[in-house]
C-alpha atoms as a PDB file:
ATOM      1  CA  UNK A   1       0.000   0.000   0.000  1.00  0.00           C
ATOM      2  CA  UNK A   2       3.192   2.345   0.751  1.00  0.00           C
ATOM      3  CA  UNK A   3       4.560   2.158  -3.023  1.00  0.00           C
ATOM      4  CA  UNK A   4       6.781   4.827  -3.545  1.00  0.00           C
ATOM      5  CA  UNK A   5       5.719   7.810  -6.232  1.00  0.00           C
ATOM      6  CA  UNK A   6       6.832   7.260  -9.757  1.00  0.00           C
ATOM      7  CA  UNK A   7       9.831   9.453 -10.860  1.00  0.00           C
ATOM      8  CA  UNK A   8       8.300  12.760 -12.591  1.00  0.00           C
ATOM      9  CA  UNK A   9       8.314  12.654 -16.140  1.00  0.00           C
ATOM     10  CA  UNK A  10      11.220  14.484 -17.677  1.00  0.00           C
ATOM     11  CA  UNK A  11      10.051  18.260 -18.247  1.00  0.00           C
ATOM     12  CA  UNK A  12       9.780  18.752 -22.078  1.00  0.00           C
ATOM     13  CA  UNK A  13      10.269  22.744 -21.789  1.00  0.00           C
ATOM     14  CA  UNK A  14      13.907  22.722 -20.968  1.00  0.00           C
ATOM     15  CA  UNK A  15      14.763  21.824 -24.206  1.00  0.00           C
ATOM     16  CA  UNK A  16      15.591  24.979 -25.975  1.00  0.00           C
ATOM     17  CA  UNK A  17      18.119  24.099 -28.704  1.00  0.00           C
ATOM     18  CA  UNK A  18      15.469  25.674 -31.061  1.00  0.00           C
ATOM     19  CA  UNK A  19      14.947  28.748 -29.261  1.00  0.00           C
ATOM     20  CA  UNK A  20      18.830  29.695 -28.606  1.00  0.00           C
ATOM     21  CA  UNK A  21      19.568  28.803 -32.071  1.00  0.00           C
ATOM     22  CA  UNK A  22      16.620  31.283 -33.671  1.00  0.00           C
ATOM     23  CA  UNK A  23      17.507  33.835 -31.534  1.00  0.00           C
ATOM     24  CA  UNK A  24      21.719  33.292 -32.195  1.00  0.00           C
ATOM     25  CA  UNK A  25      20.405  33.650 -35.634  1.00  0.00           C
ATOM     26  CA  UNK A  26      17.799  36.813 -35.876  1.00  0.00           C
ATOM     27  CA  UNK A  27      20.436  38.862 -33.189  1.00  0.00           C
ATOM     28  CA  UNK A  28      23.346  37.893 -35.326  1.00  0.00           C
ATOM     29  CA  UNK A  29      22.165  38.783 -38.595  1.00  0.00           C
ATOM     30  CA  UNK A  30      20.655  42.039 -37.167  1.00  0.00           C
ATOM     31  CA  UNK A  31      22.540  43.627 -34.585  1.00  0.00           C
ATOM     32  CA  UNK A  32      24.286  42.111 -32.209  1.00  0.00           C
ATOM     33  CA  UNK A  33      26.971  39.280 -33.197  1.00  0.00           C
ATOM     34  CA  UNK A  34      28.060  38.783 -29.878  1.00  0.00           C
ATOM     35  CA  UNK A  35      24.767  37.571 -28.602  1.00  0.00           C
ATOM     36  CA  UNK A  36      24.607  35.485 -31.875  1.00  0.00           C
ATOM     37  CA  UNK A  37      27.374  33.779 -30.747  1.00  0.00           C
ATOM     38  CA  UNK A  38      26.437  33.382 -27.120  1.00  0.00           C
ATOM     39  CA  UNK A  39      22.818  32.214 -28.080  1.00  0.00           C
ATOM     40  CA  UNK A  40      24.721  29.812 -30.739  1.00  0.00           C
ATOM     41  CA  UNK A  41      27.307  27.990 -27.691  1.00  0.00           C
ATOM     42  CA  UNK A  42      23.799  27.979 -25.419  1.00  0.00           C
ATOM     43  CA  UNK A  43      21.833  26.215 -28.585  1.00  0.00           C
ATOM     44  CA  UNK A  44      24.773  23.589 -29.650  1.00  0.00           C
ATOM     45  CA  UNK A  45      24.917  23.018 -25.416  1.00  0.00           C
ATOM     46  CA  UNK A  46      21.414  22.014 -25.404  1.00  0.00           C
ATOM     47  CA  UNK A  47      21.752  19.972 -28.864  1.00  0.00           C
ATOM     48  CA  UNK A  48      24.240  18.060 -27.135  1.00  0.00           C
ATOM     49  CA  UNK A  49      22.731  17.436 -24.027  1.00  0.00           C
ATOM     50  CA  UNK A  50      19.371  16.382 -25.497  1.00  0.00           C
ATOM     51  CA  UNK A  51      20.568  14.515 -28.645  1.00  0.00           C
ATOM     52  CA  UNK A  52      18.942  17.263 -31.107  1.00  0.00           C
ATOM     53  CA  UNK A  53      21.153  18.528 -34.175  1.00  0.00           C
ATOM     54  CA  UNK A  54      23.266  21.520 -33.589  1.00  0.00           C
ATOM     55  CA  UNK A  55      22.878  23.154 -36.892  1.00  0.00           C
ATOM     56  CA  UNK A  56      21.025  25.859 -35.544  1.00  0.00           C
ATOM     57  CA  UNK A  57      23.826  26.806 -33.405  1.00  0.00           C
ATOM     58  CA  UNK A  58      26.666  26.491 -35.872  1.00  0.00           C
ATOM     59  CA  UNK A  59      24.687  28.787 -38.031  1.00  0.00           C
ATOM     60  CA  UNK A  60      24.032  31.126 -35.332  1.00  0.00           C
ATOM     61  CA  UNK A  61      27.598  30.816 -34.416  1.00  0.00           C
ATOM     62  CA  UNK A  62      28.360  31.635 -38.449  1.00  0.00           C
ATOM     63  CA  UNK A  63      26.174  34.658 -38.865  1.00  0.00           C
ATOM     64  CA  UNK A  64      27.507  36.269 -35.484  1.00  0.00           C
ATOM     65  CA  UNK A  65      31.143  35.877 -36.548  1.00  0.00           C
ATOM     66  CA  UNK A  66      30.059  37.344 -40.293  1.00  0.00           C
ATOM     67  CA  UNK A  67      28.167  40.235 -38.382  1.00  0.00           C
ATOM     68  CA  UNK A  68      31.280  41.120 -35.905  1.00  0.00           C
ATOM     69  CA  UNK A  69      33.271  41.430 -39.155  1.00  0.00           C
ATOM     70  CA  UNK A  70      31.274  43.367 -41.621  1.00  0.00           C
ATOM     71  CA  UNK A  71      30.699  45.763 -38.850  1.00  0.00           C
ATOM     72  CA  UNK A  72      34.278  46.333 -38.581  1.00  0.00           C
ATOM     73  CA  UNK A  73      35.224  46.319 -41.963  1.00  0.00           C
ATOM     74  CA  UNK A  74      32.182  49.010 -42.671  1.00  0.00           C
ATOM     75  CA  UNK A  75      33.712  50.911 -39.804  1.00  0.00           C
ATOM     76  CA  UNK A  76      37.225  51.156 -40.866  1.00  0.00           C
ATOM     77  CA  UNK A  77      36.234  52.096 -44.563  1.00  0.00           C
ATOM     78  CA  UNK A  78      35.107  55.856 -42.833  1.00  0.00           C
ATOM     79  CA  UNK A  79      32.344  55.754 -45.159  1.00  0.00           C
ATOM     80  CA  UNK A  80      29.406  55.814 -43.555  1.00  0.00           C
ATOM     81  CA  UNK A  81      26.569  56.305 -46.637  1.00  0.00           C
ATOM     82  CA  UNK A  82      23.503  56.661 -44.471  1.00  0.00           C
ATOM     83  CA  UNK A  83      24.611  59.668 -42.280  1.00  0.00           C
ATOM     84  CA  UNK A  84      26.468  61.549 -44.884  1.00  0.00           C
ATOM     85  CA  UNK A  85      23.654  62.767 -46.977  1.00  0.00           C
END
């Protein structure tokens, strides 16, 4: 009569290898590489530890890097077309 409770089941919203990935993704391409990047190590973390595909965070990882670098490329040319009208 004193059977012990099952285990809970394992809680299906800690998975968020989608959500760090999309949001790597959208923050790199637009504005912030840094987070891209950050959101992309969080995403391929999760992938691992839940046995999902880390694509999402190699891209996010991809389009942070890309934004980091245009930036400073498009800051070191001095020309700055959308302010200089």
């Amino acid at each position: 009569m004193n059977a012990p409770y099952p285990p809970p089941p394992a809680a299906a919203g800690r998975d968020r290898t989608t959500l760090w990935g999309v949001l790597g993704i959208v923050l790199g391409l637009i504005c912030c590489g840094i987070l891209g990047i950050i959101f992309g190590y969080l995403s391929i973390r999760d992938a691992k530890r839940y046995s999902q595909s880390p694509v999402l965070g190699y891209l996010a990882i991809a389009f942070g890097v890309i934004n980091i670098i245009g930036t400073a490329i498009w800051r070191a040319s001095g020309t700055y077309p959308l302010w200089n009208n």
